[in-house]
N, C-alpha and C. Protein backbone atom coordinates (compact mmCIF):
# COMPACT_ATOMS: atom_id res chain seq x y z
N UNK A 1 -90.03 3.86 17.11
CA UNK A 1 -88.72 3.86 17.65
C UNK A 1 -88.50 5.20 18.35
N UNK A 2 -88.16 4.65 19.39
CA UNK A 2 -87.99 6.48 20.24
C UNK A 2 -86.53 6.75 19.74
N UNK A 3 -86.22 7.95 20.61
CA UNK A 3 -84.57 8.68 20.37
C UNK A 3 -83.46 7.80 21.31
N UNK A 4 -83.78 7.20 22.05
CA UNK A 4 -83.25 6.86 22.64
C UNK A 4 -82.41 5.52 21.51
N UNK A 5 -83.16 4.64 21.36
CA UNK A 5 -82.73 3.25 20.53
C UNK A 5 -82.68 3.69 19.44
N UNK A 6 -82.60 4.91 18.70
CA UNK A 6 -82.13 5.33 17.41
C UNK A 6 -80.57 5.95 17.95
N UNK A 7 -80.35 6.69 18.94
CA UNK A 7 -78.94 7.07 19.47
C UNK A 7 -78.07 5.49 19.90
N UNK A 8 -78.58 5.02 20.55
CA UNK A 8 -78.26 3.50 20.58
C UNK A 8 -77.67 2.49 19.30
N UNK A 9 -78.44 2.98 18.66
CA UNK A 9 -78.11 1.96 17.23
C UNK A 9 -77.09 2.76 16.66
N UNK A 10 -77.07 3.97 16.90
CA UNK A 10 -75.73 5.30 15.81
C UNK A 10 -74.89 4.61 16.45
N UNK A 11 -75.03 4.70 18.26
CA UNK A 11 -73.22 4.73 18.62
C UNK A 11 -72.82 2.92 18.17
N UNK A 12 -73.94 1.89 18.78
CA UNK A 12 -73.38 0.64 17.91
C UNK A 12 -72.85 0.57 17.12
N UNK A 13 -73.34 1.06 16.20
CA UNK A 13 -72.92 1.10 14.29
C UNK A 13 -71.42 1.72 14.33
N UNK A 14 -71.38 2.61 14.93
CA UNK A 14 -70.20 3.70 14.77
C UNK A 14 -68.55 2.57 15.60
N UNK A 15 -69.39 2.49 17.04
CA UNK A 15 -68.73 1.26 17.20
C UNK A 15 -68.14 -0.23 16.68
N UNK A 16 -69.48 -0.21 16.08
CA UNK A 16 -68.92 -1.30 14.93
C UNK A 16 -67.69 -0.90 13.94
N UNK A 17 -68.19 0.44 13.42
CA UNK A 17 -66.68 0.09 12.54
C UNK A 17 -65.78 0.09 12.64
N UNK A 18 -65.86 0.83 13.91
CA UNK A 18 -64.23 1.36 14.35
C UNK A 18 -63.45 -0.22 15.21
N UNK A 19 -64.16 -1.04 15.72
CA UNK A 19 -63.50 -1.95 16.25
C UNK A 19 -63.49 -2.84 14.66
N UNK A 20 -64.30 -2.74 13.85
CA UNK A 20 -64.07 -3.22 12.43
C UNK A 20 -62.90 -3.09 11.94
N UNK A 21 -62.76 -1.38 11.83
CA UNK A 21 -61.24 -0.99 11.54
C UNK A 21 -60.06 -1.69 12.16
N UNK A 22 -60.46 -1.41 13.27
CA UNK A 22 -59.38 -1.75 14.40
C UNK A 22 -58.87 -3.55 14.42
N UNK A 23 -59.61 -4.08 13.55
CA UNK A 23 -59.58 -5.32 13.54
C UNK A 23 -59.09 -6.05 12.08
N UNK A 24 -59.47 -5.25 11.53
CA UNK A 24 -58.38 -5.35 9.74
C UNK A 24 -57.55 -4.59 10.05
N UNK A 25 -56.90 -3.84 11.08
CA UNK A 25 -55.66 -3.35 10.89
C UNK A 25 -54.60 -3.92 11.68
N UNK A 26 -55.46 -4.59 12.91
CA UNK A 26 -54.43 -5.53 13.67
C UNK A 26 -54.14 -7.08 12.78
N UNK A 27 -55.34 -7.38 12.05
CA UNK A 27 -55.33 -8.53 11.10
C UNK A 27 -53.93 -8.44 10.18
N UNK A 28 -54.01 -6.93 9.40
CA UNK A 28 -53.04 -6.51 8.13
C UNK A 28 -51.35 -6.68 9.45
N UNK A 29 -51.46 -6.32 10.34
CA UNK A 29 -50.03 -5.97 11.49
C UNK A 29 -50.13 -7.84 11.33
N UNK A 30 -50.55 -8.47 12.22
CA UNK A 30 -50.50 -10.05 11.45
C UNK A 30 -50.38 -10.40 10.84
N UNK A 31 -50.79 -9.91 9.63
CA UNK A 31 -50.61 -10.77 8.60
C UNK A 31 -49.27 -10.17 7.75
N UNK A 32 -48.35 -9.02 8.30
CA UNK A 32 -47.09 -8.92 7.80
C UNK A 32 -46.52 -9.87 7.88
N UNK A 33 -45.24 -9.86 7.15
CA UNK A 33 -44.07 -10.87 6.96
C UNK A 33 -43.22 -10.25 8.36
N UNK A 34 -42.70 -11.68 9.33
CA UNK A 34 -41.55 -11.40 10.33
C UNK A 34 -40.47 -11.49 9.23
N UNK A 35 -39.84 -11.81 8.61
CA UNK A 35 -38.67 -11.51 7.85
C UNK A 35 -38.92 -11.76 6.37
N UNK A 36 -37.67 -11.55 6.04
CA UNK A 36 -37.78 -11.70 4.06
C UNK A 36 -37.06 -12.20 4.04
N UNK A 37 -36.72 -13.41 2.91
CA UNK A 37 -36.29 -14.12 2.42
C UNK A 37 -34.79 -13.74 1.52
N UNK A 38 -33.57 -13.67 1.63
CA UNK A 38 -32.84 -13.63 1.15
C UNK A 38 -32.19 -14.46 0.02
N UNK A 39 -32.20 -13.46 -1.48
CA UNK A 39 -31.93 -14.01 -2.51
C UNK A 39 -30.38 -13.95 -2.79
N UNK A 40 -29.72 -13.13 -2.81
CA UNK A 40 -28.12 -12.98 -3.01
C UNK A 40 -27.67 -12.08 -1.90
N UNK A 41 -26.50 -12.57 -1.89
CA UNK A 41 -25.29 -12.03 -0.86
C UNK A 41 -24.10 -11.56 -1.44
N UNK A 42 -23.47 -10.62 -1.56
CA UNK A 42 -22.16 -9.81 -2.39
C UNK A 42 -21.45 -9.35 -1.64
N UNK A 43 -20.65 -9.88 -1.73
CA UNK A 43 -19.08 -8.96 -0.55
C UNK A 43 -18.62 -7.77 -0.89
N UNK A 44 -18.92 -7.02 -0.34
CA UNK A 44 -18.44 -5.57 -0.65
C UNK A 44 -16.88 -5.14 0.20
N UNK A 45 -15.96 -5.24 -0.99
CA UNK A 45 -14.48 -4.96 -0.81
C UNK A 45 -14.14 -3.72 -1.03
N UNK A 46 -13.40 -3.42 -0.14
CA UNK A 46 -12.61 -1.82 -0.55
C UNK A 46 -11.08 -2.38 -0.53
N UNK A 47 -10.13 -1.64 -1.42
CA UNK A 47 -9.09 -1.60 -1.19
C UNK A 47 -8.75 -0.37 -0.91
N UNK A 48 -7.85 -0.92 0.04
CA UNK A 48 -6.65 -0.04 1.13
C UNK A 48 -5.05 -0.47 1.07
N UNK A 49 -4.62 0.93 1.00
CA UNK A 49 -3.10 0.85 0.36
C UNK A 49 -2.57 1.49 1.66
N UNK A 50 -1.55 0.50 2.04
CA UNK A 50 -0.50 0.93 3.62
C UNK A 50 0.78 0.94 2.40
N UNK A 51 1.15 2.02 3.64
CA UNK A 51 2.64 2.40 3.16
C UNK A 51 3.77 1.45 3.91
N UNK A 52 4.80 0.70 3.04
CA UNK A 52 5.55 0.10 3.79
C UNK A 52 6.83 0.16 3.30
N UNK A 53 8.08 0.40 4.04
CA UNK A 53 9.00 0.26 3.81
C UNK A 53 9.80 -0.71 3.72
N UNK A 54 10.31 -1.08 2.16
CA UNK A 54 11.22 -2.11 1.99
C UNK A 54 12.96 -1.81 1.78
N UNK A 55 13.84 -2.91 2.17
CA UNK A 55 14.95 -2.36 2.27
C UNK A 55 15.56 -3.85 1.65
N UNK A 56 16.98 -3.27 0.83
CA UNK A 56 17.90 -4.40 -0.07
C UNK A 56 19.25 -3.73 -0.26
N UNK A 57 20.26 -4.61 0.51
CA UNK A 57 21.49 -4.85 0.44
C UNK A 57 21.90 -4.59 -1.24
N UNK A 58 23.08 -3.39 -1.25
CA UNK A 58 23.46 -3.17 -2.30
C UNK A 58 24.91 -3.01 -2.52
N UNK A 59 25.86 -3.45 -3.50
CA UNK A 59 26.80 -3.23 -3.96
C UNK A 59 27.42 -2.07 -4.68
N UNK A 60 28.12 -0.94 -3.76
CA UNK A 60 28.57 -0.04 -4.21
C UNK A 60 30.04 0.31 -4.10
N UNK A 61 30.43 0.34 -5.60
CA UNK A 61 31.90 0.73 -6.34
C UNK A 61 32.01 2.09 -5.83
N UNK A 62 33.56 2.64 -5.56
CA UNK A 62 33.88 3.94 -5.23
C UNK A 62 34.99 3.47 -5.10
N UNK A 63 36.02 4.88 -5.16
CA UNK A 63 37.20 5.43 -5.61
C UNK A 63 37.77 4.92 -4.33
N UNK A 64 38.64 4.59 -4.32
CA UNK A 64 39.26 4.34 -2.96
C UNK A 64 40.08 5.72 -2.41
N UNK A 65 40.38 5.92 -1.29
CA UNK A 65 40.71 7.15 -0.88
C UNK A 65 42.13 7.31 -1.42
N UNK A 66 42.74 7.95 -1.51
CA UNK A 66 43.52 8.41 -2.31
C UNK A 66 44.82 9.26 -1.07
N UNK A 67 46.20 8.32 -0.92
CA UNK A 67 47.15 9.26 -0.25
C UNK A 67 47.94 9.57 -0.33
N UNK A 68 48.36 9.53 -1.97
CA UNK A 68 49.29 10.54 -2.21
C UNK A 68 48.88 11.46 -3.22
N UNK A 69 47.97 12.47 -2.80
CA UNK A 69 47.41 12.90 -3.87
C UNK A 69 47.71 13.60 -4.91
N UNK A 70 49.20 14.22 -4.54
CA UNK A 70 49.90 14.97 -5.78
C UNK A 70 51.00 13.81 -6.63
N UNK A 71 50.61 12.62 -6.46
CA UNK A 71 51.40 11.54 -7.10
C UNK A 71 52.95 11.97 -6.94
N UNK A 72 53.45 11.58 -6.00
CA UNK A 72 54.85 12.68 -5.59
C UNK A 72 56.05 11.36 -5.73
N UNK A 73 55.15 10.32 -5.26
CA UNK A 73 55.98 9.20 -5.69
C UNK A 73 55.85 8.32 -7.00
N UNK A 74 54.72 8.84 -7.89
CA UNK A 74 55.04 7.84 -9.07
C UNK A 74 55.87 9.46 -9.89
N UNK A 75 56.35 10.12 -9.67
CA UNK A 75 56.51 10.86 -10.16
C UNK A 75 57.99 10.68 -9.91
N UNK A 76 58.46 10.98 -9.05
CA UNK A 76 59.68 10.52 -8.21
C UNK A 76 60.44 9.22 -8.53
N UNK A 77 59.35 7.92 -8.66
CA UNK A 77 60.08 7.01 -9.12
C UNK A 77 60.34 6.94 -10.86
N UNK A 78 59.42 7.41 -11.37
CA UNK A 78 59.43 7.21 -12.84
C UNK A 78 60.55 8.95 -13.51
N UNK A 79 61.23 9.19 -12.72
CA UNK A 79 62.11 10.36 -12.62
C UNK A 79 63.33 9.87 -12.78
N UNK A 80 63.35 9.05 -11.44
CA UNK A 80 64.68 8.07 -11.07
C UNK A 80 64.95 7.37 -12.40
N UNK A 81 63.61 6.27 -12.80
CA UNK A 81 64.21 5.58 -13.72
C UNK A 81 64.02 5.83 -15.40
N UNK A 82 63.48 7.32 -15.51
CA UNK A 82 63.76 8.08 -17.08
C UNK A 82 65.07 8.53 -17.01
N UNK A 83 66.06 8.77 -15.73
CA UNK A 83 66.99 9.54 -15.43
C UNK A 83 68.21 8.39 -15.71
N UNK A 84 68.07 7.42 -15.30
CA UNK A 84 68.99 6.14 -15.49
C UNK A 84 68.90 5.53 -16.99
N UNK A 85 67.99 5.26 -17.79
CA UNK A 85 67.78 4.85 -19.04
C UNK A 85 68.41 5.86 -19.92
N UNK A 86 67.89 7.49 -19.61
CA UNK A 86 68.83 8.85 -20.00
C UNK A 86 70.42 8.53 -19.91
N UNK A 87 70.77 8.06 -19.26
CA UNK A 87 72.22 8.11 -18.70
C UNK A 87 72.83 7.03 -19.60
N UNK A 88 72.26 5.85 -19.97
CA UNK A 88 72.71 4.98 -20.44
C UNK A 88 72.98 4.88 -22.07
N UNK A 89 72.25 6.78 -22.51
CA UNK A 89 72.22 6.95 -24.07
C UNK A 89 73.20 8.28 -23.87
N UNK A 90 74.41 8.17 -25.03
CA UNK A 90 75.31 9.33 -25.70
C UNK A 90 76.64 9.07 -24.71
N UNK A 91 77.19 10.17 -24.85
CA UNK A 91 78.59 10.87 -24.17
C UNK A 91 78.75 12.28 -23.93
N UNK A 92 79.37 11.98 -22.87
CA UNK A 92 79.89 13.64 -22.47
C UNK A 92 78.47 14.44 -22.27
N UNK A 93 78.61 15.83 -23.00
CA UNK A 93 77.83 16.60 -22.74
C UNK A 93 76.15 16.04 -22.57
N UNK A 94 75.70 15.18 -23.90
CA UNK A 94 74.52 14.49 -24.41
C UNK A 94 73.98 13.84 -23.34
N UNK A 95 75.47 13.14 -22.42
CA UNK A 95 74.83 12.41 -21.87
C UNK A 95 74.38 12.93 -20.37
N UNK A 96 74.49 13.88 -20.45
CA UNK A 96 73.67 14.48 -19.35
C UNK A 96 72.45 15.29 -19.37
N UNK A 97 72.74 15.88 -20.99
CA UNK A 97 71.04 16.53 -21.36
C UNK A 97 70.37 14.64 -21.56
N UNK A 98 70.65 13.95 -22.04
CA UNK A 98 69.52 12.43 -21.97
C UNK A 98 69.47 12.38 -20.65
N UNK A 99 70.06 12.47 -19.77
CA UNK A 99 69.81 11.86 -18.50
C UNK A 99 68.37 12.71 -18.04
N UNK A 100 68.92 14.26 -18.32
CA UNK A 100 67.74 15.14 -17.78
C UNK A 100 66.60 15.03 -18.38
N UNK A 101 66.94 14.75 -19.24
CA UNK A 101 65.60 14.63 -20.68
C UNK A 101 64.79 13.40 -19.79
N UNK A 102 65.60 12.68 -20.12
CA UNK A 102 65.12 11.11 -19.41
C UNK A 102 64.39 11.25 -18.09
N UNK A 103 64.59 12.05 -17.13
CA UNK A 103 64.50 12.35 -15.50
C UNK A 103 62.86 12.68 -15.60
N UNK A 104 63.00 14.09 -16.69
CA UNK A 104 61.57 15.03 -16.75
C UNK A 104 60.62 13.60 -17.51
N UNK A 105 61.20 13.34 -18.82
CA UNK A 105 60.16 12.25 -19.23
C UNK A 105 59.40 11.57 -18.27
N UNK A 106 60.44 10.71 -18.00
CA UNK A 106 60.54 9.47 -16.37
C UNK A 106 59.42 10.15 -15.62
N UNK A 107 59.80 11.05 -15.16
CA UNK A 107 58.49 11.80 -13.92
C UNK A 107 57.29 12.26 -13.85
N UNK A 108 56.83 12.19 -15.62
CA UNK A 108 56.20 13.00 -16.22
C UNK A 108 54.96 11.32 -16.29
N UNK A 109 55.48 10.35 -16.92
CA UNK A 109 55.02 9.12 -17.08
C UNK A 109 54.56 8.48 -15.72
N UNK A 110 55.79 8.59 -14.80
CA UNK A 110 55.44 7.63 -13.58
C UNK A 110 54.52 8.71 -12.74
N UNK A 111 54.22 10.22 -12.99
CA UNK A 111 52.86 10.97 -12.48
C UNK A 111 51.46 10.27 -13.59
N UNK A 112 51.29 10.23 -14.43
CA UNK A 112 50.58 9.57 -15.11
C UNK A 112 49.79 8.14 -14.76
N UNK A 113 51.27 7.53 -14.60
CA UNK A 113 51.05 6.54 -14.33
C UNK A 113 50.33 5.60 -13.40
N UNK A 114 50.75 6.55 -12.02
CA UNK A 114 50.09 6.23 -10.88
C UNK A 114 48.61 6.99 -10.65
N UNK A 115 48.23 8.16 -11.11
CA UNK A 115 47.07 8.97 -11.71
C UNK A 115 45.86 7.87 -12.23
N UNK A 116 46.62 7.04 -13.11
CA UNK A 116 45.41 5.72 -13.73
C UNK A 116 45.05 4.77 -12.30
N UNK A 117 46.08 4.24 -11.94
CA UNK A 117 46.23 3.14 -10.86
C UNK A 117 45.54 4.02 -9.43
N UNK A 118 45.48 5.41 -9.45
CA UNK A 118 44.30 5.95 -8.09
C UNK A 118 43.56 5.20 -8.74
N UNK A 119 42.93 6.12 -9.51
CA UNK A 119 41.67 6.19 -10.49
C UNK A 119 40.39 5.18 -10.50
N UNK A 120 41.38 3.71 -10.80
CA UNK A 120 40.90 2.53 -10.93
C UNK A 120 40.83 1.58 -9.92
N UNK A 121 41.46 2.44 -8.97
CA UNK A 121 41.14 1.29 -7.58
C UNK A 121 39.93 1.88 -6.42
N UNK A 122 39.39 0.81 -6.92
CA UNK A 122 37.82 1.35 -6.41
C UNK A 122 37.82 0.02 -4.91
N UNK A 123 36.84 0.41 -4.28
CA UNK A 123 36.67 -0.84 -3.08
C UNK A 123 35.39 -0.41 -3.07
N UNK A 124 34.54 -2.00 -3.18
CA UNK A 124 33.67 -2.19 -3.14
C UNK A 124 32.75 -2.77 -1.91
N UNK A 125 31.70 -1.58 -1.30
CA UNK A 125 30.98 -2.13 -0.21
C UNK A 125 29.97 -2.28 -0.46
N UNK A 126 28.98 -2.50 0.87
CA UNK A 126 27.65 -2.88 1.39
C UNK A 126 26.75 -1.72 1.64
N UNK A 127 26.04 -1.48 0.80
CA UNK A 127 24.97 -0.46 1.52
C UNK A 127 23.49 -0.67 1.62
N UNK A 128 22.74 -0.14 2.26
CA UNK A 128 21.59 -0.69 2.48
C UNK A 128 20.85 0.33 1.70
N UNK A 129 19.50 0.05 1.34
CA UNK A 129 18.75 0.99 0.35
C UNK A 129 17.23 0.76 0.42
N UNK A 130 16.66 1.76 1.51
CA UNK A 130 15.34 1.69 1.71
C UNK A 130 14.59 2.76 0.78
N UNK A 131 13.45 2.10 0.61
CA UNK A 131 12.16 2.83 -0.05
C UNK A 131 11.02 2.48 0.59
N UNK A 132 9.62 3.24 0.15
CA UNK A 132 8.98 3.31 0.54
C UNK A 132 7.91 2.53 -0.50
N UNK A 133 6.94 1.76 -0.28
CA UNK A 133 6.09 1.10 -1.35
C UNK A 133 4.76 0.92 -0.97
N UNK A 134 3.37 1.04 -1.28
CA UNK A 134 2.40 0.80 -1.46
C UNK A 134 2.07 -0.57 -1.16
N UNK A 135 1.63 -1.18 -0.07
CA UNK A 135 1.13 -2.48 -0.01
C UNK A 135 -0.29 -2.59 -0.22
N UNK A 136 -0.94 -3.16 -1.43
CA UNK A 136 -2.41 -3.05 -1.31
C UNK A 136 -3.19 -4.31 -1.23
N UNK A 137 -4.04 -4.00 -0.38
CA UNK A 137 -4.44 -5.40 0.55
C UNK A 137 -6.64 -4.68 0.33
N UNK A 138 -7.34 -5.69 0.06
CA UNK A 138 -8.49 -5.78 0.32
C UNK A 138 -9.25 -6.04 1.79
N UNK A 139 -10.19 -5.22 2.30
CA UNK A 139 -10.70 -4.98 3.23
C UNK A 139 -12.41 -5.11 3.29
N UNK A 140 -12.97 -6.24 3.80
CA UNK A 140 -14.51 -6.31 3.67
C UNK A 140 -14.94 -5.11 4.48
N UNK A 141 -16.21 -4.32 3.57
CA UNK A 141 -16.63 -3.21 4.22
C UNK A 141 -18.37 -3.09 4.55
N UNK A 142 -18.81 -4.85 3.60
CA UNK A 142 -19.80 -5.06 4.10
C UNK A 142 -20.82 -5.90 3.01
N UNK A 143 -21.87 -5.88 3.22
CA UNK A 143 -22.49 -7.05 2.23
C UNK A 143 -23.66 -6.58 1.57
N UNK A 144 -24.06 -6.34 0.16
CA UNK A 144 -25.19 -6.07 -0.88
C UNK A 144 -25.80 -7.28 -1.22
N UNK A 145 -27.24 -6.92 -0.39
CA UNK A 145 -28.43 -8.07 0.04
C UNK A 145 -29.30 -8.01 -0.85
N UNK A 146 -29.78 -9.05 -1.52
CA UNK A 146 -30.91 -8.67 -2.63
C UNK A 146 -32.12 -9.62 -1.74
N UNK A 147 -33.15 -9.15 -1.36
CA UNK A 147 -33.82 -10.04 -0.66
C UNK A 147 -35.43 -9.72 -1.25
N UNK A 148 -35.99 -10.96 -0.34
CA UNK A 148 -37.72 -10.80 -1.17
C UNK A 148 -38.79 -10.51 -0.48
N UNK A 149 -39.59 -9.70 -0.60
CA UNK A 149 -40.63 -9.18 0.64
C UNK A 149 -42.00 -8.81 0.00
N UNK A 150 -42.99 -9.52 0.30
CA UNK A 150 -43.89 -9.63 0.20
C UNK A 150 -44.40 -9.26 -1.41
N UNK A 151 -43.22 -10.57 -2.11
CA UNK A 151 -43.39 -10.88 -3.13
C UNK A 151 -42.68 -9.88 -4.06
N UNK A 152 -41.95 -8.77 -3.73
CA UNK A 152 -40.82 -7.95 -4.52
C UNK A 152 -39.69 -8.19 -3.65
N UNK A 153 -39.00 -7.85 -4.55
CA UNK A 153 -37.55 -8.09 -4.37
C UNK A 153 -36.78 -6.72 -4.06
N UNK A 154 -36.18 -6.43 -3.10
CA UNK A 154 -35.39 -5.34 -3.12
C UNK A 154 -33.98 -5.44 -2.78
N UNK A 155 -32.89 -4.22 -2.48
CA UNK A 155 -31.97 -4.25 -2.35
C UNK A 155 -31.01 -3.86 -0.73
N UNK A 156 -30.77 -4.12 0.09
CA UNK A 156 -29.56 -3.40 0.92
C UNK A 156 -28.23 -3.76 1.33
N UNK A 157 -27.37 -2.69 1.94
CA UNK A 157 -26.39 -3.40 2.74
C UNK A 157 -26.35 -3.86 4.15
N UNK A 158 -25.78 -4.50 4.51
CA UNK A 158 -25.76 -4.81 5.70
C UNK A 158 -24.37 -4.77 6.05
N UNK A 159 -23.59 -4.45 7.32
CA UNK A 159 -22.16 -4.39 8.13
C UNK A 159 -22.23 -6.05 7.95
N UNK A 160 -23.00 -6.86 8.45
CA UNK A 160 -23.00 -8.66 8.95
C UNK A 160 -23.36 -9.34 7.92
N UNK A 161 -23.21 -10.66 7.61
CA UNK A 161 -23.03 -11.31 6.75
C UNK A 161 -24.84 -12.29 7.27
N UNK A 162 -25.74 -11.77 6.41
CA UNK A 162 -27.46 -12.20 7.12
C UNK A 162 -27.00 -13.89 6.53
N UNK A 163 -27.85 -14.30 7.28
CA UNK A 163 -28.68 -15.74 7.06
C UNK A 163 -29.35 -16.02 5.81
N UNK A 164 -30.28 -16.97 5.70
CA UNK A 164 -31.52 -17.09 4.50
C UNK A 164 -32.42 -16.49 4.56
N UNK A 165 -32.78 -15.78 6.17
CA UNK A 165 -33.12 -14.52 6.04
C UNK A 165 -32.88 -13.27 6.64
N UNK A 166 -33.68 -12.18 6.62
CA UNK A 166 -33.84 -10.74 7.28
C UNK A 166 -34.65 -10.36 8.17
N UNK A 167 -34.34 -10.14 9.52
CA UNK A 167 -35.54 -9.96 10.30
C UNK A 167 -36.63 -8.29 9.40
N UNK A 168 -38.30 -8.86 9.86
CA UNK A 168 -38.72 -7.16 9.33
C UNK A 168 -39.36 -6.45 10.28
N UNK A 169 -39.57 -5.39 10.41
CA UNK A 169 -39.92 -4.46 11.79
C UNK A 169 -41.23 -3.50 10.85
N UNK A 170 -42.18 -3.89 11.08
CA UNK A 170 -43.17 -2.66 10.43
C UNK A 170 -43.20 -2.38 9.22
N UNK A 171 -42.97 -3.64 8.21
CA UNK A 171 -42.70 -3.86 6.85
C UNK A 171 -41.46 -3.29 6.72
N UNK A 172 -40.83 -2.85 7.25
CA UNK A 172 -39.22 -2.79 5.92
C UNK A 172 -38.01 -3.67 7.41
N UNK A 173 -37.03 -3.82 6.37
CA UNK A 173 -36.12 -5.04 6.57
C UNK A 173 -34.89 -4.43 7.71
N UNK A 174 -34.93 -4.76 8.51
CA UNK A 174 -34.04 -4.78 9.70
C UNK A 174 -32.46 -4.76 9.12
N UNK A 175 -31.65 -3.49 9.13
CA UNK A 175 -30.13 -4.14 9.02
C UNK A 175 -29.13 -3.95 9.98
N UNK A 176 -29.75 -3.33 10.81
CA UNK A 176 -28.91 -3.47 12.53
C UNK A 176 -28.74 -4.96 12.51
N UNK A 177 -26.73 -5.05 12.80
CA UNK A 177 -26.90 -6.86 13.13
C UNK A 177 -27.50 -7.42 14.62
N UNK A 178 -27.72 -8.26 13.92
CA UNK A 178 -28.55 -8.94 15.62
C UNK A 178 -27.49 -9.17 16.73
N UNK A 179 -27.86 -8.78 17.98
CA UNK A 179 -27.37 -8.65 19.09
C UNK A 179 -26.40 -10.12 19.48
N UNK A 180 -24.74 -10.34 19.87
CA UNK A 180 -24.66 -11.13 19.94
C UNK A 180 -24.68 -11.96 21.26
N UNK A 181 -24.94 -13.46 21.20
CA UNK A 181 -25.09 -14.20 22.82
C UNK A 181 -23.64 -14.31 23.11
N UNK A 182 -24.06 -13.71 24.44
CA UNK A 182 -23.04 -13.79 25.52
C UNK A 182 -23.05 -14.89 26.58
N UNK A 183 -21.66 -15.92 25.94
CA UNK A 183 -21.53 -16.82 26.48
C UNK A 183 -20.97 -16.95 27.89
N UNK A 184 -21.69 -17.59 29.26
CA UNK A 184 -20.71 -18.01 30.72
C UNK A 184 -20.15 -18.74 30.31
């Protein structure tokens, strides 16, 4: 054997393996899985709380305004008529200290008197009565995929709600959602 067909047979050989290689590794790229098989799907919820304002019609008692405020007339009238009932008790002298007696009583009562009757006269309105309240409402934020790949099972999320299956890119599992068709 000369040098020549012994250099000949190296680079063959060498050639050989490497397109060998090159040929179980395009085989193994073939013989990956295009997708995995999807075992469970889980809705992943968040809650979110908006602020909202609610408002309710209310019934409110209060003093009614008040215009005679130094009671000048229950005072005045209940004067007049302690002063007349006074008059109608004794003689002579008596009957003018009862009258006076009677007058101050009288004025003293009918200030009193009308004092209760402000007091208690209330007028009752309408008011409105806002607050502020928490509305809490659930929000999908995305989906926990349990899927199966080349015979194990693993876990992700995805934004899109996958199919039965997962596309796969270079053995692991695609979760960019797929592009959507745009309909004419």
């Amino acid at each position: 054997m000369d040098k020549s067909m012994i250099k000949g047979m190296a680079v063959g050989g060498i050639a050989m393996v490497v397109l060998g290689a090159g040929a179980v590794t395009g085989y193994q790229k073939l013989a990956q899985p295009k997708v995995a098989e999807v075992v469970a799907v889980k809705e992943v919820l968040q809650t979110v709380s908006t602020p909202q304002v609610r408002c309710e019609n209310v019934a409110v008692r209060r003093q009614a305004p008040v215009r005679d405020e130094h009671r000048i007339a229950g005072t005045v009238i209940g004067g007049v008529a302690g002063g007349l009932l006074g008059n109608q008790i004794g003689g002579g002298n008596g009957k003018k200290v009862a009258t006076v007696a009677g007058a101050v009583a009288g004025g003293y009562a009918g200030n009193r008197v009308q004092k209760n009757l402000q007091e208690n006269d209330v007028v009752t309105t309408t008011e409105q009565r806002c607050r502020t309240v928490q509305q809490k409402s659930q929000r999908l934020v995305g989906y926990d995929v349990t899927y199966r790949l080349g015979g194990q099972e693993g876990k992700t999320r995805t934004s899109f709600e996958p199919g039965a299956t997962l596309p796969v890119k270079d053995g692991q599992v695609v979760v960019t959602p797929p592009p959507t068709e745009v309909r004419s």
